[in-house]
N, C-alpha and C. Protein backbone atom coordinates (compact mmCIF):
# COMPACT_ATOMS: atom_id res chain seq x y z
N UNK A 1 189.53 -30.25 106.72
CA UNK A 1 189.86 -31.25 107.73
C UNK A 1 190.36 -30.53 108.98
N UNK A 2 189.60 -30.87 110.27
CA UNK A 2 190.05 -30.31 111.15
C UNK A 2 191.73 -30.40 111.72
N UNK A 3 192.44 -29.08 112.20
CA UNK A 3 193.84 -29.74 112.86
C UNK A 3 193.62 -30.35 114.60
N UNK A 4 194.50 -30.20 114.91
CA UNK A 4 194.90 -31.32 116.20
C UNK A 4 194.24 -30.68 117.23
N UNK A 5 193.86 -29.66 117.11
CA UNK A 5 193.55 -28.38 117.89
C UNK A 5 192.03 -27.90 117.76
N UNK A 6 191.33 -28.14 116.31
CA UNK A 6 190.11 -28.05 116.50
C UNK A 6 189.09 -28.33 117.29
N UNK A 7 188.14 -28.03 117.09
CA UNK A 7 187.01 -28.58 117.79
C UNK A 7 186.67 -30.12 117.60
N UNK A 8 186.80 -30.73 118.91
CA UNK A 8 186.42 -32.08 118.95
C UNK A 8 185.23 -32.81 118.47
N UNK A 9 183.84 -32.36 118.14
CA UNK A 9 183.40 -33.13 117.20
C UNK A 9 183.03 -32.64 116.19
N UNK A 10 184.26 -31.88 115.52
CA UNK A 10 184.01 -32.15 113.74
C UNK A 10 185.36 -33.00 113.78
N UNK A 11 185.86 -33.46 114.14
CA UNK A 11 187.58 -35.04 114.28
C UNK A 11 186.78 -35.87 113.00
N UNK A 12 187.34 -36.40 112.40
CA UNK A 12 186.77 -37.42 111.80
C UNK A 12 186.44 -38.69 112.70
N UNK A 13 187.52 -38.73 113.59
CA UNK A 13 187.21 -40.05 114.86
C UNK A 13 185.69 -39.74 115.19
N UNK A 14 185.86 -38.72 115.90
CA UNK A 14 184.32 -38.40 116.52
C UNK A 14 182.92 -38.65 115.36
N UNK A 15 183.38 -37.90 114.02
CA UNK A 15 182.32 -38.37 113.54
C UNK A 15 181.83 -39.83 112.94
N UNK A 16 182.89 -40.35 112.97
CA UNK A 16 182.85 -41.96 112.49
C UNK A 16 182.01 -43.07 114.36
N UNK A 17 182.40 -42.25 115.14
CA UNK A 17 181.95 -43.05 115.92
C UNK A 17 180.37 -41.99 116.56
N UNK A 18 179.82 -41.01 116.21
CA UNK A 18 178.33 -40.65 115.72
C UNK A 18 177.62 -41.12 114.88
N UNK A 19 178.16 -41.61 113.69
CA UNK A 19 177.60 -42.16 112.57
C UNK A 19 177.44 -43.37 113.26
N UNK A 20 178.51 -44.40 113.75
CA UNK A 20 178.27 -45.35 114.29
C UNK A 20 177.11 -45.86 115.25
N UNK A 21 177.14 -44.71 115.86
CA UNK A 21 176.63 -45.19 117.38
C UNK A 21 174.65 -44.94 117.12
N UNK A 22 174.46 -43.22 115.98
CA UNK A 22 173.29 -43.21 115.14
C UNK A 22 172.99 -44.65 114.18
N UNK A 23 173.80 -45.48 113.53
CA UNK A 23 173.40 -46.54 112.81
C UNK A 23 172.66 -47.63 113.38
N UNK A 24 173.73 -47.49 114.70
CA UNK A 24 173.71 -49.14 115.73
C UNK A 24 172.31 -48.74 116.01
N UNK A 25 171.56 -47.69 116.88
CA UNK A 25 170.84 -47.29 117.64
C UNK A 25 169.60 -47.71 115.95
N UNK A 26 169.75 -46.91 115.41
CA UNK A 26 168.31 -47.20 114.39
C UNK A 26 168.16 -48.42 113.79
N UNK A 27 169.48 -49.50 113.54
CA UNK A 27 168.90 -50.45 113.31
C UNK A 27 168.12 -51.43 114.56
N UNK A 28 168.98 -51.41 115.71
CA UNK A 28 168.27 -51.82 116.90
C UNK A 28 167.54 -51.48 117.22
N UNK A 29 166.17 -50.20 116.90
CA UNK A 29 165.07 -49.86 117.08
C UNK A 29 164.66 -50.59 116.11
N UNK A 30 164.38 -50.30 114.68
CA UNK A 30 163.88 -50.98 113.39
C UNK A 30 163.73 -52.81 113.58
N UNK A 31 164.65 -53.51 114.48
CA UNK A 31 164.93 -54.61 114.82
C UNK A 31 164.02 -55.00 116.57
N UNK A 32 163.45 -54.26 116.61
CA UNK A 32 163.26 -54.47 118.18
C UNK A 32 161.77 -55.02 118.08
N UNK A 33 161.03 -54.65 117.20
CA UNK A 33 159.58 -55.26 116.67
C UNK A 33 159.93 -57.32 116.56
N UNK A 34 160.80 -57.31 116.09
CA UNK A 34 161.23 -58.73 116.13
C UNK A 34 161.82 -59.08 117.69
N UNK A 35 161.89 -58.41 117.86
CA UNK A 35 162.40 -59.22 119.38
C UNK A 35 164.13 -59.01 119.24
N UNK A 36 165.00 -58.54 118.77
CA UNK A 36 166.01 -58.71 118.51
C UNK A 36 167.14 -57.87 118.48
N UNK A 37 168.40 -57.72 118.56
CA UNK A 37 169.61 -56.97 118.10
C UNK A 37 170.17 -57.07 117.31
N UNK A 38 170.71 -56.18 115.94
CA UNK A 38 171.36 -56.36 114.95
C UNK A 38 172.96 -57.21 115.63
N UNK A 39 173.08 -56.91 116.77
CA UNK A 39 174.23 -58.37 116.87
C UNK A 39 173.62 -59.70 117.34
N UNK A 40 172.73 -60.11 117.41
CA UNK A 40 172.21 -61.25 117.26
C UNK A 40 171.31 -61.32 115.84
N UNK A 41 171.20 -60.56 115.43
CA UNK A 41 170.63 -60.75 114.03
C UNK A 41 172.40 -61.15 113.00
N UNK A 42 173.00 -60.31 113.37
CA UNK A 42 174.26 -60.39 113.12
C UNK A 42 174.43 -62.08 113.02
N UNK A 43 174.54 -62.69 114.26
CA UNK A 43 174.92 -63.99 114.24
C UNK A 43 173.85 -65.11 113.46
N UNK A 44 172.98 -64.73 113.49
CA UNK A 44 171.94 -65.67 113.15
C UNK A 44 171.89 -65.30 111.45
N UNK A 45 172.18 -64.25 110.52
CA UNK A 45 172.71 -64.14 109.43
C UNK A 45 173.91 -64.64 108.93
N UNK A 46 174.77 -64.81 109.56
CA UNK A 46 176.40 -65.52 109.70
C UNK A 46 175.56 -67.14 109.55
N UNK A 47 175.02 -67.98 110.25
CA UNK A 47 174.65 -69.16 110.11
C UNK A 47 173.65 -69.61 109.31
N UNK A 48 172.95 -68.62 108.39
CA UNK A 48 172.11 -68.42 107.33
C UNK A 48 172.80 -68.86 106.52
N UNK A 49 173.83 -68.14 106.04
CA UNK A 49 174.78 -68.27 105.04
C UNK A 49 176.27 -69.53 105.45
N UNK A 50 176.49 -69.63 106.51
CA UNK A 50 177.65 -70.60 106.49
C UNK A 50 177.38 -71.70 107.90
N UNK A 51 176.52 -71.73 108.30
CA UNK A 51 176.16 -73.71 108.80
C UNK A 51 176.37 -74.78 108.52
N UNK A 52 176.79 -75.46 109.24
CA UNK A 52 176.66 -75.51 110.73
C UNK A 52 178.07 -74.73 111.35
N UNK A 53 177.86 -74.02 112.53
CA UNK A 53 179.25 -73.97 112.97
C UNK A 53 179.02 -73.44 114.45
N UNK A 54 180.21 -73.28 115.44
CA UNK A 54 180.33 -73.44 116.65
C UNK A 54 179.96 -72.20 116.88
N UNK A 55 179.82 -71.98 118.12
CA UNK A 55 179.27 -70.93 119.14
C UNK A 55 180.93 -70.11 118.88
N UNK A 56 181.81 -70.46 119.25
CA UNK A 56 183.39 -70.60 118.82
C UNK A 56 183.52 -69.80 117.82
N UNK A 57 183.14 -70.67 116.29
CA UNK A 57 183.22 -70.40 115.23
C UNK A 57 182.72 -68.96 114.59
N UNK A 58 181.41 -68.72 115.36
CA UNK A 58 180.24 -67.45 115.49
C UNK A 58 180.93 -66.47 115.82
N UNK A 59 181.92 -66.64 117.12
CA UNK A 59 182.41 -65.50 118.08
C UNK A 59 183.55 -64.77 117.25
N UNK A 60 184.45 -66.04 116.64
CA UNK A 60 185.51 -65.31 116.09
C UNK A 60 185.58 -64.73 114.83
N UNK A 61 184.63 -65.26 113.81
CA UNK A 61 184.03 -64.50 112.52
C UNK A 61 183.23 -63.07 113.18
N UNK A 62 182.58 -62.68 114.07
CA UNK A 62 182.25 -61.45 114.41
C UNK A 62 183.32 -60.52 114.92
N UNK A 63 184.25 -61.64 115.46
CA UNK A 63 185.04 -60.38 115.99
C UNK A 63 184.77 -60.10 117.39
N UNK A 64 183.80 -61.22 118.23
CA UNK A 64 183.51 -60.90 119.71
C UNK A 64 184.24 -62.16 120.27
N UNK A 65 183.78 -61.89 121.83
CA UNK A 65 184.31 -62.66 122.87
C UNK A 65 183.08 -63.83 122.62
N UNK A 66 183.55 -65.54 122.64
CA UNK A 66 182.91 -65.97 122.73
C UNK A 66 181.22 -66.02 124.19
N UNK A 67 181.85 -65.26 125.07
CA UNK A 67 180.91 -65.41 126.26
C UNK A 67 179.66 -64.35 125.72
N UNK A 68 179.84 -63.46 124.48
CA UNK A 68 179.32 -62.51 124.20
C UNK A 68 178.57 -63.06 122.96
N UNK A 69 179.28 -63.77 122.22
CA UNK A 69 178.22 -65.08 121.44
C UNK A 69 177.26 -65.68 122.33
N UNK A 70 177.70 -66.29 122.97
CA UNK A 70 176.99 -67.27 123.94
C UNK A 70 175.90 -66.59 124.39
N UNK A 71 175.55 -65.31 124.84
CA UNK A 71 174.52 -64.64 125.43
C UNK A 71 173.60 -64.57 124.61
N UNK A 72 174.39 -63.80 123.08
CA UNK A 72 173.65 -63.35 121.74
C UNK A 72 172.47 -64.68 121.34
N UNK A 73 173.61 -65.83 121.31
CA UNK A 73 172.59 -67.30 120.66
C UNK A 73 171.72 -67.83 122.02
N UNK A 74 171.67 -67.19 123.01
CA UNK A 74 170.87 -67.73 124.04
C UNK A 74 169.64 -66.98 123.72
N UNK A 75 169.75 -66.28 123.44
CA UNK A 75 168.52 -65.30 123.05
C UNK A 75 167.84 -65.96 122.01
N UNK A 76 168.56 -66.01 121.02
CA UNK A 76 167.82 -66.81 119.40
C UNK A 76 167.43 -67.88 119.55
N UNK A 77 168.12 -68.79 121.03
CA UNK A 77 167.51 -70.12 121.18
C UNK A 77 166.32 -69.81 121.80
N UNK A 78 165.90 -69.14 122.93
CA UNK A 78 164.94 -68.82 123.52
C UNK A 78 164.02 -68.69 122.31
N UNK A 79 164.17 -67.55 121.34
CA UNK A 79 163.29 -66.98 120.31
C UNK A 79 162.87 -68.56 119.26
N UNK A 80 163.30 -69.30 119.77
CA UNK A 80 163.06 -70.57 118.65
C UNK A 80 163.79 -70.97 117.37
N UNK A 81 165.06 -70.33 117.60
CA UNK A 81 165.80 -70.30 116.05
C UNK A 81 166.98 -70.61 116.21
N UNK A 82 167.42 -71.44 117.01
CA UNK A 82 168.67 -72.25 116.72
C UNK A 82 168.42 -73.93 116.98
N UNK A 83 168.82 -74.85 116.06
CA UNK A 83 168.99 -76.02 116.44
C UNK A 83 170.09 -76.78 116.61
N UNK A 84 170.81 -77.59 117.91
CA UNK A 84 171.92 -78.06 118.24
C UNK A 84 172.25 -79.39 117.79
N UNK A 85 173.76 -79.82 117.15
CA UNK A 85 173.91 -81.11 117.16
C UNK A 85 175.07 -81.23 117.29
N UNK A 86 176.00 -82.39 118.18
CA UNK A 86 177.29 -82.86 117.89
C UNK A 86 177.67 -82.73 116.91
N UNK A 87 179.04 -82.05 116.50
CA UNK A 87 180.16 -82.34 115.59
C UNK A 87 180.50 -83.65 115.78
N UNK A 88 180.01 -84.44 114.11
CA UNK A 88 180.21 -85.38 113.98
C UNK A 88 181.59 -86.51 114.21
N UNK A 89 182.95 -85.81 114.47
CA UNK A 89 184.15 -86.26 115.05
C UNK A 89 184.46 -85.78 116.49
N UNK A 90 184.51 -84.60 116.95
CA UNK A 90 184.53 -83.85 118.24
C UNK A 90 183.59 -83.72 118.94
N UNK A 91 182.77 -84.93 119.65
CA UNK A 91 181.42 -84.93 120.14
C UNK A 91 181.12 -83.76 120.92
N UNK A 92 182.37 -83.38 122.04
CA UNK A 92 182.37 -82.20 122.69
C UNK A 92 181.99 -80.64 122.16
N UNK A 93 181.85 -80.58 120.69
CA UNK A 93 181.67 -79.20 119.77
C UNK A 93 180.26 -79.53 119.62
N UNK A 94 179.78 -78.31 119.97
CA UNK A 94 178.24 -78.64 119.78
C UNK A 94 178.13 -77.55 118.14
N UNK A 95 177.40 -78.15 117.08
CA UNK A 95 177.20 -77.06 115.78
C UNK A 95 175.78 -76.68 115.89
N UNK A 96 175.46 -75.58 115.54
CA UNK A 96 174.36 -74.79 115.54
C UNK A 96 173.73 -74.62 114.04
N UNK A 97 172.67 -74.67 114.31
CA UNK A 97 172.08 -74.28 112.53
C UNK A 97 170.75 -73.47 112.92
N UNK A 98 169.92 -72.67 111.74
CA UNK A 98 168.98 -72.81 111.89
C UNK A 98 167.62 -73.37 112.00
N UNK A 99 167.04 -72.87 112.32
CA UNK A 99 165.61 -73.91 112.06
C UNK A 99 164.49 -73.01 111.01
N UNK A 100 163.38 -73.83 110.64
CA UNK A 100 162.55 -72.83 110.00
C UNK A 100 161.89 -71.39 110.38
N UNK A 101 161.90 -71.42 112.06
CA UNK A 101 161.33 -70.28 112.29
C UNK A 101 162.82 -68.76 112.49
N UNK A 102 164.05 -69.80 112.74
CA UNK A 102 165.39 -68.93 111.98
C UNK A 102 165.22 -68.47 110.88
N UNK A 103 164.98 -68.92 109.82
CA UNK A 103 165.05 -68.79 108.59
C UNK A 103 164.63 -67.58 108.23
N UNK A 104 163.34 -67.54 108.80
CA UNK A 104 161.67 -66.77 108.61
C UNK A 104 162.08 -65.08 109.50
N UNK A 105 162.61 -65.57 110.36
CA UNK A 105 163.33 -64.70 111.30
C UNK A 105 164.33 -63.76 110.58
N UNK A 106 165.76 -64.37 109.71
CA UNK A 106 166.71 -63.70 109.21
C UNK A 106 166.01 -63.05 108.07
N UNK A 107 165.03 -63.65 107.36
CA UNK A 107 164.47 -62.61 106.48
C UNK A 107 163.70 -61.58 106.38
N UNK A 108 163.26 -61.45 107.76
CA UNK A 108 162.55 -59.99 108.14
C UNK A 108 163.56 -59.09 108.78
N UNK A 109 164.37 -59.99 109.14
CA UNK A 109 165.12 -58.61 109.77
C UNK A 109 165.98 -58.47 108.56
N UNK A 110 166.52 -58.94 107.98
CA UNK A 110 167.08 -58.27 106.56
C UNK A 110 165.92 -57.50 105.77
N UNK A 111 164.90 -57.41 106.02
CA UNK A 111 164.21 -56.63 105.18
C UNK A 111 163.89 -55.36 106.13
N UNK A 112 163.99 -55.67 107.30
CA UNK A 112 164.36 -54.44 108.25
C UNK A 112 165.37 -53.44 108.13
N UNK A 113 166.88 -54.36 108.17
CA UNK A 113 168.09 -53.68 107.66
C UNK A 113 168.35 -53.21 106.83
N UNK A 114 167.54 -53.95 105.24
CA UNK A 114 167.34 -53.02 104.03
C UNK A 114 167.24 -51.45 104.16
N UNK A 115 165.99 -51.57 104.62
CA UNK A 115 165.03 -50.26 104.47
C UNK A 115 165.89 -49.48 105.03
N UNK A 116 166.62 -49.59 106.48
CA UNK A 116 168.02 -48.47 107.17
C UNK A 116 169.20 -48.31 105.94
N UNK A 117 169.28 -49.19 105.22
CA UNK A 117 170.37 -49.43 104.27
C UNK A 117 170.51 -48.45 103.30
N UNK A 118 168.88 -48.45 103.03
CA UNK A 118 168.52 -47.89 102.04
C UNK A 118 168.82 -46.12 102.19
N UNK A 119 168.04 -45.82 103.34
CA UNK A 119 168.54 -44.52 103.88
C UNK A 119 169.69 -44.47 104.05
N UNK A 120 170.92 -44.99 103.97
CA UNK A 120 172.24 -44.56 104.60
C UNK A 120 172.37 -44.75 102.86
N UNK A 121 172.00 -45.18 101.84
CA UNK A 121 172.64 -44.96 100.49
C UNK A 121 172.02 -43.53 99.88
N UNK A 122 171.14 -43.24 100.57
CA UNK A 122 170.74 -41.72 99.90
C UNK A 122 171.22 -40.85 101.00
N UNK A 123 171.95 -41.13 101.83
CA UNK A 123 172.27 -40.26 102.27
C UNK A 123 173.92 -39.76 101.95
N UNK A 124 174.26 -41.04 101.44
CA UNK A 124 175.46 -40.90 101.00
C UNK A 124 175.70 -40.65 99.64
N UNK A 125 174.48 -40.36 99.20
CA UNK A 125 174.72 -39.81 97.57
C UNK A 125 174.34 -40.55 96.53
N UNK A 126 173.84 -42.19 96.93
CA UNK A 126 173.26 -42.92 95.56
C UNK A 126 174.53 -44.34 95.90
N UNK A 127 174.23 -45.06 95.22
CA UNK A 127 174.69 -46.33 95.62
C UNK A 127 176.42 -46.49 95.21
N UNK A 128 176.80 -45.50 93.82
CA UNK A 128 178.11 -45.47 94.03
C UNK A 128 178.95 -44.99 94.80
N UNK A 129 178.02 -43.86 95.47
CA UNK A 129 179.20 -43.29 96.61
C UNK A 129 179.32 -44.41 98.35
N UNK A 130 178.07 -44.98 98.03
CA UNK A 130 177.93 -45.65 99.05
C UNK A 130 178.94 -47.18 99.05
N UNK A 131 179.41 -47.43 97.96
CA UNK A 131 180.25 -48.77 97.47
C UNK A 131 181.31 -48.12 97.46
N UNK A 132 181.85 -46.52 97.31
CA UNK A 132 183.21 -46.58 97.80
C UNK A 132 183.32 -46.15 99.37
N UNK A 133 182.20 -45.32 99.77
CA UNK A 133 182.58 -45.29 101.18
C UNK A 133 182.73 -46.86 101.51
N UNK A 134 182.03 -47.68 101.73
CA UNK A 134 182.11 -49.56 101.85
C UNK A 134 183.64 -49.48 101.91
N UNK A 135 184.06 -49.41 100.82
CA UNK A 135 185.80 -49.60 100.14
C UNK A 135 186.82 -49.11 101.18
N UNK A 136 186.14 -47.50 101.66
CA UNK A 136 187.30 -46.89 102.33
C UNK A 136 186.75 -47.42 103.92
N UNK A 137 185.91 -48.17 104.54
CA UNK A 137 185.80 -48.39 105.72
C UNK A 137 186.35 -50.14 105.78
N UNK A 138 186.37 -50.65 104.39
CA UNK A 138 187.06 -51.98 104.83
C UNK A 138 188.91 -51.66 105.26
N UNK A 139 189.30 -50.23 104.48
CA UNK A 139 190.75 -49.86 104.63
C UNK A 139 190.77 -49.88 105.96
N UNK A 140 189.76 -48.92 106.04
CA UNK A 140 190.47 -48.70 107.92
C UNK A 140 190.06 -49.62 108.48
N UNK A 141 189.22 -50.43 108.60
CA UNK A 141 189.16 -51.46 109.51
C UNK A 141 190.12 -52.43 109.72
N UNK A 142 190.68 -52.59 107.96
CA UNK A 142 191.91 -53.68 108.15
C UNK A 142 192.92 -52.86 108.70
N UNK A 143 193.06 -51.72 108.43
CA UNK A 143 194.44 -51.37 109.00
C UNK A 143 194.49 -51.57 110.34
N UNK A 144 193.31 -51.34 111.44
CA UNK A 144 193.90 -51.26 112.81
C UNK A 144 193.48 -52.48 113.09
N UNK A 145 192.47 -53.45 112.51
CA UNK A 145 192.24 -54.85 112.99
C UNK A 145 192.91 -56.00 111.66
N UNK A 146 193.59 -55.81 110.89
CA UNK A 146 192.98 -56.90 109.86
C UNK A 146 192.27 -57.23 109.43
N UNK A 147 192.66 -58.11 108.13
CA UNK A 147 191.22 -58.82 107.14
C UNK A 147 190.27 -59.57 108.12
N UNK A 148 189.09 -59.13 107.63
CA UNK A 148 188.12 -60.35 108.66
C UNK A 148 188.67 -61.30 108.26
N UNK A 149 188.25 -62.19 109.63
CA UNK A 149 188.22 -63.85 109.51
C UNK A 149 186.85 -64.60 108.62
N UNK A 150 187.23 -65.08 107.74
CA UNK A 150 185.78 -65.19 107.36
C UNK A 150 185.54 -66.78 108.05
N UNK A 151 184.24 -67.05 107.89
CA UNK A 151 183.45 -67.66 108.79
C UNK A 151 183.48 -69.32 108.33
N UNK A 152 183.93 -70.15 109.83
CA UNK A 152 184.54 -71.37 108.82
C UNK A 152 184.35 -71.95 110.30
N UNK A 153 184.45 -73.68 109.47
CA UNK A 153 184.44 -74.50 111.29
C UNK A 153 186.00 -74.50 111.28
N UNK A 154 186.45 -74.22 113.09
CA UNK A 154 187.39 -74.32 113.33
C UNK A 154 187.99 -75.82 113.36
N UNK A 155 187.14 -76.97 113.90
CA UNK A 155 187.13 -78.20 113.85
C UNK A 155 186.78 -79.39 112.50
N UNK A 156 187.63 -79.75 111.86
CA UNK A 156 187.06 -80.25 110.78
C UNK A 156 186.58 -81.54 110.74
N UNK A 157 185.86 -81.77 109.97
CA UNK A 157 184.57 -82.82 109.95
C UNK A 157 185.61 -84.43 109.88
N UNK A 158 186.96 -84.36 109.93
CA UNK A 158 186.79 -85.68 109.62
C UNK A 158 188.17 -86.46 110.93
């Protein structure tokens, strides 16, 4: 382990944010045949699994600025894969879902993300080393941000 004094990119900082910035970059190539960004694939997987919910709701389960949602799902609406409806008590909350060509959409790019997945588990040694690295990056994440928020309507239905 390098000291305080070493050379700056063998830091573990530095290499956690190479690994990073190599991941982001290859899945957003692997993803670009679809038209898309793993953070808008990001969001449009989030509403796969937990729909209907707010533009709001999207922003703060990722962990972004809602204006940075808002851009992300402008895109997926353009692409044909979001459909809008009033929150049935808060007319003002608009909820988002997918549509069929969403659907069709989140499952190629998960089969996109696989295949990168797949390489980052042999690269890390086979799938158990890859489930504890998982383990030790949820530590640090909670430590300097907290537990995710997991993904929920902020407004409730009744």
């Amino acid at each position: 382990m390098p000291t305080r004094h070493e050379d700056w990119q063998q830091t573990l900082h530095h290499r956690m944010w190479k690994a990073s910035q190599a991941l982001h970059r290859t899945l957003n190539e692997e993803l670009a045949g679809l038209g898309l960004t793993i953070n808008q694939l990001a969001l449009a997987v989030t509403l796969a699994q937990h729909a209907p919910l707010s533009s709001a709701d999207l922003a703060r389960s990722q962990g972004i600025t809602p204006q940075t949602a808002n851009s992300a799902l402008a895109h997926l609406d353009r692409l044909g894969w979001l459909e809008r409806r009033p929150h049935p008590v808060h007319k003002r909350v608009v909820l988002l879902d997918l549509t069929k060509e969403g659907h069709a959409g989140v499952a190629a790019g998960r089969a996109r993300t696989d295949a990168v997945m797949d390489r980052m588990r042999a690269a890390l040694g086979g799938a158990r080393q890859a489930e504890e690295f998982l383990a030790a990056l949820r530590r640090v994440s909670d430590e300097f941000d907290g537990p995710d928020t997991p993904p929920g309507q902020l407004w409730p239905g009744r």
